[in-house]
Protein backbone atom coordinates (compact mmCIF):
# COMPACT_ATOMS: atom_id res chain seq x y z
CA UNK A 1 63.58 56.16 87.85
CA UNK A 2 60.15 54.67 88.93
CA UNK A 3 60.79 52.35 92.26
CA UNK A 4 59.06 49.52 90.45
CA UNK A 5 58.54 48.84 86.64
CA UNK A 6 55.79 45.81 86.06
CA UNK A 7 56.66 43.01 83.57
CA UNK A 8 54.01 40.30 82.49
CA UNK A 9 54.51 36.28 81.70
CA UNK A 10 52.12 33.32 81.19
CA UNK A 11 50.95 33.31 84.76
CA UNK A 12 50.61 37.28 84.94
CA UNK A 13 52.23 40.65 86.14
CA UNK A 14 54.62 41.27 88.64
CA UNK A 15 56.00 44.20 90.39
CA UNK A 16 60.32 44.10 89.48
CA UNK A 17 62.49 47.55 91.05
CA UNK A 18 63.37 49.77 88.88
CA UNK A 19 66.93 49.08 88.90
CA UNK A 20 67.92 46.20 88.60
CA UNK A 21 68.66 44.37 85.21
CA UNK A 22 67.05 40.92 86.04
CA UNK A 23 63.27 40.44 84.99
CA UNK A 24 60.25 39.05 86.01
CA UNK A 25 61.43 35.36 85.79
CA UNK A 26 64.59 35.85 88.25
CA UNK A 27 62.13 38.03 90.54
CA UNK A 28 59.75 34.71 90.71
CA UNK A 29 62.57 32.91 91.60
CA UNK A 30 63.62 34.96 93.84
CA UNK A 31 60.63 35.00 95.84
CA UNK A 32 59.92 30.78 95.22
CA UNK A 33 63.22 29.61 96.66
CA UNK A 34 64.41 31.86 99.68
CA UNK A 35 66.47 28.56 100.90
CA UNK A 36 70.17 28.67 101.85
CA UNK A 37 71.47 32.39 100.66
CA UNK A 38 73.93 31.34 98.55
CA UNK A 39 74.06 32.19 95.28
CA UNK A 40 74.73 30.17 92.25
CA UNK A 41 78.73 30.63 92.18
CA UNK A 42 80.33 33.40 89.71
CA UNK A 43 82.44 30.55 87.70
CA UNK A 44 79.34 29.24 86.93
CA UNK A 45 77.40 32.81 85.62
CA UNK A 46 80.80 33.51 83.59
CA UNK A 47 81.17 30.48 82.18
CA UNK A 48 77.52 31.00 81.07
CA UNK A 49 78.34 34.63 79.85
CA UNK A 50 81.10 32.86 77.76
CA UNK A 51 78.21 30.96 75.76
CA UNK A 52 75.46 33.79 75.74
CA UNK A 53 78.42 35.73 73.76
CA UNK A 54 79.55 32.66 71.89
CA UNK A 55 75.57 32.14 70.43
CA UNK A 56 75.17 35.77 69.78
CA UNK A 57 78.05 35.64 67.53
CA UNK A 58 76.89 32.53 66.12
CA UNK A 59 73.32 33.30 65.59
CA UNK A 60 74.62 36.76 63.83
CA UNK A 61 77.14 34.72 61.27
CA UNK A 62 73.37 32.53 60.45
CA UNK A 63 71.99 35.26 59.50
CA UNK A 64 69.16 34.44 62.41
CA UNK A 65 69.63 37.52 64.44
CA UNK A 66 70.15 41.18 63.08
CA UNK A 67 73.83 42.82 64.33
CA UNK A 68 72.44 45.73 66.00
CA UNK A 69 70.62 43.80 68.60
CA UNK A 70 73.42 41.11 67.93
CA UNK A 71 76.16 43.54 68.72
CA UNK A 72 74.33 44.82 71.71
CA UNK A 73 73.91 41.38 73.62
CA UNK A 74 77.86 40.95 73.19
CA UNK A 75 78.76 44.36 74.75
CA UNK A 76 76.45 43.02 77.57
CA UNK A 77 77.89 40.09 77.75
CA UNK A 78 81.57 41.13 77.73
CA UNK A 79 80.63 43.60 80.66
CA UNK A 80 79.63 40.75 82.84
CA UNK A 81 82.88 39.13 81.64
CA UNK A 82 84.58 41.93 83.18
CA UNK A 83 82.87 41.62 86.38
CA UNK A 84 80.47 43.92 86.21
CA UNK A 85 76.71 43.96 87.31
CA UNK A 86 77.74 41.02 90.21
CA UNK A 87 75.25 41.41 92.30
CA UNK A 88 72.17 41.13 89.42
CA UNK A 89 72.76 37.54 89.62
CA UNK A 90 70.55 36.59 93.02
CA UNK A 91 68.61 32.92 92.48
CA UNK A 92 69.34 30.70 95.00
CA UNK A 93 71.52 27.59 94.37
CA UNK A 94 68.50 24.99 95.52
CA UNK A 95 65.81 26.65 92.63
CA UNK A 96 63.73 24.78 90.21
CA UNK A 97 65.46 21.97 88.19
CA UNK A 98 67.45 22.08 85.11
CA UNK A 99 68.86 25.43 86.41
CA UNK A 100 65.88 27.45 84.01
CA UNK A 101 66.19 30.31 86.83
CA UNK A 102 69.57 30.55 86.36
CA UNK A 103 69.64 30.54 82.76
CA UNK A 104 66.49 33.59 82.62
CA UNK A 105 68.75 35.18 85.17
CA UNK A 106 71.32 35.37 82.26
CA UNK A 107 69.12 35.93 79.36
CA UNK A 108 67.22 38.67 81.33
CA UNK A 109 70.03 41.15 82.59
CA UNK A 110 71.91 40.58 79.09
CA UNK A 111 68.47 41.86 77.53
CA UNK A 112 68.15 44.93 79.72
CA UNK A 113 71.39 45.87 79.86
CA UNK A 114 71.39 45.50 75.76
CA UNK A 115 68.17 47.87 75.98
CA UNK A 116 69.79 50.38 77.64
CA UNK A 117 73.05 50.17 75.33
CA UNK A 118 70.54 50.64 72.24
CA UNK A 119 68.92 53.64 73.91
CA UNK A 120 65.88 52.17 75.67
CA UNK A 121 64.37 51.58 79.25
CA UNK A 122 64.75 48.48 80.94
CA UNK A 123 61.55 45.70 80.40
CA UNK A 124 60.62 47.21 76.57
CA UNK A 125 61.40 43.52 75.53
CA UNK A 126 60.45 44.64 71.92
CA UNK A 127 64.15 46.24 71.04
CA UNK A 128 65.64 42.86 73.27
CA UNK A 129 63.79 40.04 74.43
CA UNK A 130 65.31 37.78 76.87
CA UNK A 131 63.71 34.34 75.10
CA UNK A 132 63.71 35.32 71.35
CA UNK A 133 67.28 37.06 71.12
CA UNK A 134 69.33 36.21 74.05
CA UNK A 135 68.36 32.56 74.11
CA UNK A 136 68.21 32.09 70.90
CA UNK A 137 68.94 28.66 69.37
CA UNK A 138 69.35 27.63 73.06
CA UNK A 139 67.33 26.01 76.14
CA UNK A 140 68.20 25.60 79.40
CA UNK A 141 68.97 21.77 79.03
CA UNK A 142 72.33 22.38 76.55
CA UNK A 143 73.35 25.51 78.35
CA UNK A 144 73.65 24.85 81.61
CA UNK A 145 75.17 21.51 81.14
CA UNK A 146 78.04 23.16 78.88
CA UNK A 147 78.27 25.98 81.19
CA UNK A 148 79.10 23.65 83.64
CA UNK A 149 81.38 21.82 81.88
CA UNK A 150 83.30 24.95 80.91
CA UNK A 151 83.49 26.55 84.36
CA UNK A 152 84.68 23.09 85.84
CA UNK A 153 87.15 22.61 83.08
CA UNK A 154 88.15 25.94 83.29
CA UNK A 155 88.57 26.31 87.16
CA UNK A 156 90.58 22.67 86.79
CA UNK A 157 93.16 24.08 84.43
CA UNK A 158 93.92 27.21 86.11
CA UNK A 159 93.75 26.79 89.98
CA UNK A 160 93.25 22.82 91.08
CA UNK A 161 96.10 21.40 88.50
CA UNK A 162 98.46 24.23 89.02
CA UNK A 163 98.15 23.38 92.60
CA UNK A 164 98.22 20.00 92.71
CA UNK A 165 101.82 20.21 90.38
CA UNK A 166 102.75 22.82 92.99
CA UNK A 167 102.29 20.73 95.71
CA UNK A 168 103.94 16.86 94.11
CA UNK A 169 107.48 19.38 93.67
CA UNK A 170 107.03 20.80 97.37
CA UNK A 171 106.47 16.75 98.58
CA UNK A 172 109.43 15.37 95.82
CA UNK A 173 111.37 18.35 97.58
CA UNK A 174 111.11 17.01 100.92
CA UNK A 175 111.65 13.45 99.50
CA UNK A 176 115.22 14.85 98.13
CA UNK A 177 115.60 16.67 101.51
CA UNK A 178 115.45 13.69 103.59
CA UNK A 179 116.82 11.21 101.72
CA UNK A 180 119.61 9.99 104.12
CA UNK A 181 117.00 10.28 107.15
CA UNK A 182 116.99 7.07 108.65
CA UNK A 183 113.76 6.51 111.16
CA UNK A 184 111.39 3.73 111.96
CA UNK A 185 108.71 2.55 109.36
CA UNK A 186 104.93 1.70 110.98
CA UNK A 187 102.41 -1.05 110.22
CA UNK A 188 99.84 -1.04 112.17
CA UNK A 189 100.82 1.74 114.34
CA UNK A 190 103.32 -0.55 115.63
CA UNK A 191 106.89 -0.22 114.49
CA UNK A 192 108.04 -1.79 111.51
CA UNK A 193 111.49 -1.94 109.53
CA UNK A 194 113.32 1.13 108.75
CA UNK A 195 112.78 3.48 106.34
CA UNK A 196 113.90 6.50 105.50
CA UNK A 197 112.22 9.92 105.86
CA UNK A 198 112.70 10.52 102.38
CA UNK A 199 111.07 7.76 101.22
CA UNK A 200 108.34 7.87 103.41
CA UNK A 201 107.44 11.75 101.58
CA UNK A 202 107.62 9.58 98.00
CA UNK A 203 104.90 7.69 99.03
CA UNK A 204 103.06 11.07 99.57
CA UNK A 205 104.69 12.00 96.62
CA UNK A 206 103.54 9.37 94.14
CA UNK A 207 99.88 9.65 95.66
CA UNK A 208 99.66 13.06 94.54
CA UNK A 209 100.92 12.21 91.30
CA UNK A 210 98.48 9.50 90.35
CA UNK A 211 95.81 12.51 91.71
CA UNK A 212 96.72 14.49 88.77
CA UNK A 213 97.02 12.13 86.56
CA UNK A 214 93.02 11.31 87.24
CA UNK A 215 92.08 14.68 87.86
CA UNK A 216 93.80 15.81 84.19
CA UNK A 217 92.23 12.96 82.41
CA UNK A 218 88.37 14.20 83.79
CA UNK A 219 89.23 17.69 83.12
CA UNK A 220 89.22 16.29 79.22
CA UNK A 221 86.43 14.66 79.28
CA UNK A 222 84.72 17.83 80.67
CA UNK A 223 85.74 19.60 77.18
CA UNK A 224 83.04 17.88 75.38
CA UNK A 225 80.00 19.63 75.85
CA UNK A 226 75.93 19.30 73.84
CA UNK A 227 75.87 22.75 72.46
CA UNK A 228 73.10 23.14 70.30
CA UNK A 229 71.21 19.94 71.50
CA UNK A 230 68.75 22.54 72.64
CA UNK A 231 65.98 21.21 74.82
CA UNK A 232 66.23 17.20 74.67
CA UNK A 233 69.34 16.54 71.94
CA UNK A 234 67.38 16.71 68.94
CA UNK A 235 68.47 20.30 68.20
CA UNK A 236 65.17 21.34 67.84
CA UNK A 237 65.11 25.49 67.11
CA UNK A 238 68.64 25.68 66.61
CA UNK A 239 70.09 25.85 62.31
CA UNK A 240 72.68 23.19 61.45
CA UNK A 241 75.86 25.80 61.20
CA UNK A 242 74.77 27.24 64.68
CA UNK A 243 76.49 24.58 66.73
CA UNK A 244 79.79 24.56 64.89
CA UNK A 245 79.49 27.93 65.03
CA UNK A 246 79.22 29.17 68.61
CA UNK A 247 82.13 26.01 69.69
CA UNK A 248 84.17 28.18 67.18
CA UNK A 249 83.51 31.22 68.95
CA UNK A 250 83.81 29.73 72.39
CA UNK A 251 86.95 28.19 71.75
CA UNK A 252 88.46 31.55 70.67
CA UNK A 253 87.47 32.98 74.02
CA UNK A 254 88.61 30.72 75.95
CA UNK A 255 91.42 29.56 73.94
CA UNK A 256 90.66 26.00 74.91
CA UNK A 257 89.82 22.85 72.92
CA UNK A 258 86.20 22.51 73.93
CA UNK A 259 84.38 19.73 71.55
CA UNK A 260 80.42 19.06 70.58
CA UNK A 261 79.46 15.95 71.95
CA UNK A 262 78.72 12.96 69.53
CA UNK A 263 76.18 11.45 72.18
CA UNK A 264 73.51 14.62 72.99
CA UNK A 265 71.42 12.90 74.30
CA UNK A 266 73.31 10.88 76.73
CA UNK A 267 75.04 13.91 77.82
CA UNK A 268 71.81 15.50 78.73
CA UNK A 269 70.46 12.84 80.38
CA UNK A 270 73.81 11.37 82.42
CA UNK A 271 76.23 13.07 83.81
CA UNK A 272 79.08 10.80 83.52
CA UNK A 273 81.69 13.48 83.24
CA UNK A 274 80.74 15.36 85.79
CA UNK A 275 80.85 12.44 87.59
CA UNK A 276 84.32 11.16 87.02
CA UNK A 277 85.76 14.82 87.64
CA UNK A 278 83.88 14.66 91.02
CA UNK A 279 85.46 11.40 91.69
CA UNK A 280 89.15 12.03 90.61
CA UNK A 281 88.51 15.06 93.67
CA UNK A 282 87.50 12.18 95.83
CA UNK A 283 90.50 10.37 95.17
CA UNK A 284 92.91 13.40 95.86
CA UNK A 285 91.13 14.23 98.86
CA UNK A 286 91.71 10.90 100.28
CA UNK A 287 95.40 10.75 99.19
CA UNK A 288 95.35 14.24 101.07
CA UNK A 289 93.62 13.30 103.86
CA UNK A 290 96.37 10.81 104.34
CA UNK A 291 99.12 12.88 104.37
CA UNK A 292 97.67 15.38 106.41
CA UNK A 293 97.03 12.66 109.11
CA UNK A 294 100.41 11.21 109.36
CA UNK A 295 101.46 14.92 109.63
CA UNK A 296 99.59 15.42 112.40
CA UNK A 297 100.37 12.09 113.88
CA UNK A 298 104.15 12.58 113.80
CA UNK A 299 103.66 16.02 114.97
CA UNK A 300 102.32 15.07 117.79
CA UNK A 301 103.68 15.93 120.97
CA UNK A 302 105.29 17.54 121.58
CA UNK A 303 106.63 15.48 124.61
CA UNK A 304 103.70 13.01 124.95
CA UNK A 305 103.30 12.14 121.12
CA UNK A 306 105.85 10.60 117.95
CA UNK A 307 107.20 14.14 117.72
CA UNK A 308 109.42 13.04 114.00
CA UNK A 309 108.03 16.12 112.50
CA UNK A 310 108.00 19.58 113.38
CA UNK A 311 105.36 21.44 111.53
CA UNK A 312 105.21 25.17 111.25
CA UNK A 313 103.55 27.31 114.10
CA UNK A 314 101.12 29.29 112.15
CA UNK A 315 98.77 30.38 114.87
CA UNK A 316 98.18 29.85 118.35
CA UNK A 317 96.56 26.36 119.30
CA UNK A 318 94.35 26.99 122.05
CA UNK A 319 92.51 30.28 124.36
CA UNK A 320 92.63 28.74 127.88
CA UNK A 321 96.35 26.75 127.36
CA UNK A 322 99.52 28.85 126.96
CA UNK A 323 101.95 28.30 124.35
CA UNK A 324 99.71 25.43 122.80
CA UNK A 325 100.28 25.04 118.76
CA UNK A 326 97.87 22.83 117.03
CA UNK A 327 98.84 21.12 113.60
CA UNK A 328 95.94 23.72 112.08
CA UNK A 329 96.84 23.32 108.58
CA UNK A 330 96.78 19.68 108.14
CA UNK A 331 93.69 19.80 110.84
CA UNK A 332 92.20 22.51 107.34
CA UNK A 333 93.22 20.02 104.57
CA UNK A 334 91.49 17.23 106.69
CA UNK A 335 87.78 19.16 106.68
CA UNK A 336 88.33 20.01 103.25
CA UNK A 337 88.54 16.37 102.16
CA UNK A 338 85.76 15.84 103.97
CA UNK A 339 83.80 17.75 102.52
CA UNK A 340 85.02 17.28 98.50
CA UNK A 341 83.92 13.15 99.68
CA UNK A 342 80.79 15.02 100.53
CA UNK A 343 80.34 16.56 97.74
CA UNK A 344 80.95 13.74 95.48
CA UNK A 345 78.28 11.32 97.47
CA UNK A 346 76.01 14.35 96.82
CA UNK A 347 76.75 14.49 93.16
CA UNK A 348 76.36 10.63 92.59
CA UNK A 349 73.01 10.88 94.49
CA UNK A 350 71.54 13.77 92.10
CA UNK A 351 73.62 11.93 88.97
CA UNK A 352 71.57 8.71 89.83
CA UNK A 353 68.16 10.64 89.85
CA UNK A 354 68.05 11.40 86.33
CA UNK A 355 64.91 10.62 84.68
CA UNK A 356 64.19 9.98 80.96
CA UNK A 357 65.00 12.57 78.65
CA UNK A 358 67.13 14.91 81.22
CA UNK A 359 68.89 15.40 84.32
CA UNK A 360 66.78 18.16 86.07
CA UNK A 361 69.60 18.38 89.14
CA UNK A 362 72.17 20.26 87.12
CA UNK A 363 71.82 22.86 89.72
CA UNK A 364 72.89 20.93 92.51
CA UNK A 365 76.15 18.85 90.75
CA UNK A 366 76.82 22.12 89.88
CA UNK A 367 77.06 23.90 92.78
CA UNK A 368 78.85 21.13 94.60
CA UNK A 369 81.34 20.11 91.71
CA UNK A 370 82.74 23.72 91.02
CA UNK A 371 82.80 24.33 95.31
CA UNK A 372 85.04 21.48 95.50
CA UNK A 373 86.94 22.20 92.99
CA UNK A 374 87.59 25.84 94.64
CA UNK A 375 87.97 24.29 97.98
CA UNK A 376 90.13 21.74 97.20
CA UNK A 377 92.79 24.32 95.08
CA UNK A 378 92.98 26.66 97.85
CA UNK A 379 93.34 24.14 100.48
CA UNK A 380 96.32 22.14 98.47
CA UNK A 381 97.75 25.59 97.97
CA UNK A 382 97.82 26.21 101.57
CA UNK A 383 98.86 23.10 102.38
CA UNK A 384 101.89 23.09 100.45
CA UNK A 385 102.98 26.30 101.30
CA UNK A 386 102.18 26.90 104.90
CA UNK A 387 102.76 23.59 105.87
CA UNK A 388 104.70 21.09 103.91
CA UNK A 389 107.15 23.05 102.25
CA UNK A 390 108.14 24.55 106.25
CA UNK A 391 108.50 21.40 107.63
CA UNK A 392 111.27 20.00 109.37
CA UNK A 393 112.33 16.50 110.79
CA UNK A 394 113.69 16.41 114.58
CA UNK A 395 116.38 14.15 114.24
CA UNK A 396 116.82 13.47 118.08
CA UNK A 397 113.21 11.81 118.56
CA UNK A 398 113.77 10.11 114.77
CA UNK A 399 117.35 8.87 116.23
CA UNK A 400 115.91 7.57 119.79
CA UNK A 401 113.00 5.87 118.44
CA UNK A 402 115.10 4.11 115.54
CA UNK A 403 117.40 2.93 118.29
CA UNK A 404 114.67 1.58 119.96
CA UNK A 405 113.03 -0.04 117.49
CA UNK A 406 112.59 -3.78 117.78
CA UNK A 407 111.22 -4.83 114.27
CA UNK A 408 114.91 -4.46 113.78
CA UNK A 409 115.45 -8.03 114.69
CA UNK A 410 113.70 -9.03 111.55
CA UNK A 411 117.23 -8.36 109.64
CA UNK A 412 118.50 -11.65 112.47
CA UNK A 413 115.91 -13.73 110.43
CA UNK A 414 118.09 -15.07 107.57
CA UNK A 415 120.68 -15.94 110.29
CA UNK A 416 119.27 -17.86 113.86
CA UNK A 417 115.23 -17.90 112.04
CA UNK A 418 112.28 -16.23 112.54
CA UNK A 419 111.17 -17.86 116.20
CA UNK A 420 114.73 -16.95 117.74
CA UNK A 421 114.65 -13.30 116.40
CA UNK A 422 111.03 -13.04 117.96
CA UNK A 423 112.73 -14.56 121.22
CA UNK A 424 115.21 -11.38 120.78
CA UNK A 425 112.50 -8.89 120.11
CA UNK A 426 110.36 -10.05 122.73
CA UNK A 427 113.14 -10.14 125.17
CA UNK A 428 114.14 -6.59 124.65
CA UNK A 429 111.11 -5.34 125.15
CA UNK A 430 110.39 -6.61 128.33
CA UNK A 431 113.66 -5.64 129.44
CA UNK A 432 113.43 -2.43 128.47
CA UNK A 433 116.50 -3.02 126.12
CA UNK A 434 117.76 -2.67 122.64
CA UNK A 435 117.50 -5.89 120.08
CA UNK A 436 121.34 -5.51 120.24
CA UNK A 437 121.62 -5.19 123.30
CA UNK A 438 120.25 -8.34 124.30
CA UNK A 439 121.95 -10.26 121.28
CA UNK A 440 125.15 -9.57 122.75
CA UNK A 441 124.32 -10.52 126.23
CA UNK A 442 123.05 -13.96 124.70
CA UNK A 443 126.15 -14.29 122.36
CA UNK A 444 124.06 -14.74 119.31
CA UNK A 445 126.69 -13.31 117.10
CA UNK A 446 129.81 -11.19 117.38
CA UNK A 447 129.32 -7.44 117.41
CA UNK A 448 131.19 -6.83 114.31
CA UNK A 449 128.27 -9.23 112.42
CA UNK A 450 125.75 -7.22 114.73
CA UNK A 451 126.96 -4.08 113.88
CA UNK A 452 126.77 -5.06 109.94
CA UNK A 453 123.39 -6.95 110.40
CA UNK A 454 121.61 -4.53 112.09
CA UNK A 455 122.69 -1.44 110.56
CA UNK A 456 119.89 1.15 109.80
CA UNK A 457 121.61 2.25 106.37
CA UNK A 458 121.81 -1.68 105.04
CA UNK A 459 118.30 -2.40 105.40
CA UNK A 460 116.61 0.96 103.72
């Protein structure tokens, strides 16, 4: 095999190895935007590979492109559905906009390798040709935006739901778990009336669960897609039956409900969907960001700190201090949610920059909506199961701080009125005493009415 083979476009020749499957327009690419390293993400190639196969069938059933190159293009693409010929797919994630690169990266390696499965050498695009037959009936303004609706919707449904789910039974768990956990509710990081621990993890609980109910509601929208709105939404090179069609197809392989989009051309040029997905993340990561700070707040300690929570020792906390454990997981979920807010500010930036007929920053939202969504799953994952689902309340600092606690002299209100119960309160702390403490040195009220008044148990 020749170390180079030379391949020819509208602005001339250049040198492509031998080997690989990608063409002269992923080479150019290659070269033009050496930026960050990272490659566009696998979801997103697959979920392309998913419509490359999906329009080959289609464009075979029209009659508009002959089965044995027809038949070849799916065997191509159904390799790269199996994983196979990874590491063809090289442009950059920051490339030229609309994601063209991307899209010739696709159309050229599923023309070579369909040369090679019809008996031919890689670049003779007369048996193949990446434009004509791959992208046939397609541009690179319809395809990458259903790509990316399909990899999002996709990734949604089988890693950040599951999780999320996972995680609402691990909190509801906890909720059950320490329901009879009396301890001292906070405002203001100041102490407040009681509460119990359970009910303080249904908070967390019910935050999660108004997560998914925004995340699953974007994850629908992201099901309707512009196939066949080709390069602006008018449809322009595509036949009327292909778009039916190839959603037919699609749907099959996927087995979801994916639907073409009654407004083309807004899709194309807004990305509204994209954008509420991207913000229903936002919203969990600030419910989890939350959670995972009052973990680490009533973790901490352990002598120095609220110390109501002990949180699982998953790795040492420190090289220079012995026996040091950091909360690390919640410490995780926090940078994560930082960086799915991120994200989303990054999205709504590139979402607002459309112009006219298009949205040439597909690329970006992208890159940054399926990364969160990966992020986020895995973090929430770990989360639940390395942290929340271990963790245990220490019922002698929960018991000595509720005993302490002088909100409690809120519950005297109905019976000597708000100024003399702030009298009491006020009192007790400057003595260093207990609300009942002091009520019985001033003979406020018998200790049988004390003991009913100021129970913990009557007031959560």
């Amino acid at each position: 095999m020749p170390a180079y083979r030379k391949e020819k476009d509208v602005l001339g020749t250049v040198r492509v190895p031998g080997g690989v499957y990608y063409g002269i327009e992923t080479e150019r690419a290659a070269e033009n935007f050496r930026i960050s390293g990272i490659h566009v993400q696998w979801d997103l190639i697959h979920a392309y590979a998913l419509l490359k196969k999906s329009a080959a069938m289609a464009n075979m059933k029209t009659g508009e492109l002959d089965r044995k190159r027809g038949r070849a293009i799916v065997q191509a693409c159904d390799e790269i559905l199996a994983g196979k010929m990874r590491d063809q797919f090289i442009v950059d994630v920051f490339q030229a906009g609309a994601g063209t690169s991307t899209n010739m990266n696709l159309n050229e390696v599923i023309a070579n390798r369909a040369i090679e499965l019809l008996h031919g050498k890689k670049g003779d695009y007369k048996l193949v040709h990446p434009n004509d037959h791959v992208n046939m009936s397609q541009s690179t303004n319809d395809t990458f935006h259903s790509a990316t609706h399909i990899a999002a919707y996709l990734l949604a449904e089988k890693h950040l739901l599951p999780a999320l789910r996972d995680l609402e039974k691990v909190l509801d768990a906890k909720s059950a778990e320490f329901s009879k956990i009396i301890k001292v509710g906070r405002t203001h990081l100041q102490e407040a009336v009681p509460i119990t621990l359970g009910e303080e993890f249904s908070g967390y609980a019910g935050a999660i669960r108004e997560s998914i109910k925004s995340v699953e509601d974007a994850a629908d929208r992201m099901l309707t897609i512009p196939l066949g709105g080709t390069a602006i939404g008018t449809g322009i090179n595509a036949s009327q039956r292909y778009a039916r069609l190839a959603l037919d197809e699609l749907n099959r392989l996927t087995k979801a409900k994916f639907r073409l989009s009654k407004y083309e051309f807004a899709v194309m040029q807004t990305q509204k969907e994209e954008m509420r997905l991207s913000d229903s993340m936002r919203e969990a990561a600030i419910a989890l960001d939350k959670i995972a700070n009052d973990f680490r707040l009533l973790g901490s300690g352990p002598r120095s700190g609220l110390n109501e929570l002990i949180l699982p020792a998953v790795q040492p906390g420190s090289s220079i201090m012995p026996g040091k454990i950091n909360p690390s997981i919640p410490e995780m979920m926090n940078m994560v949610a930082f960086q799915v807010m991120g994200s989303n500010t990054t999205i709504a930036k590139a979402a607002d920059a459309g112009q006219l007929e298009l949205n040439v920053y597909m690329p970006l939202i992208a890159f940054n909506l399926l990364f969160s969504i990966n992020i986020l799953s895995n973090a929430v994952r770990t989360f639940a199961h390395r942290c929340v689902s271990g963790v245990k309340p220490n019922l002698i600092m929960i018991k000595e701080h509720l005993e302490r606690d002088l909100s409690i002299a809120t519950a005297l209100s109905p019976y000597i009125g708000y100024g003399r119960a702030a009298e009491i309160a006020r009192m007790a702390y400057r003595r260093n005493k207990s609300v009942k403490e002091i009520c019985l040195e001033l003979n406020i009220l018998d200790r049988k009415r004390l003991d009913r008044i100021l129970d913990p148990r009557r007031l959560v």
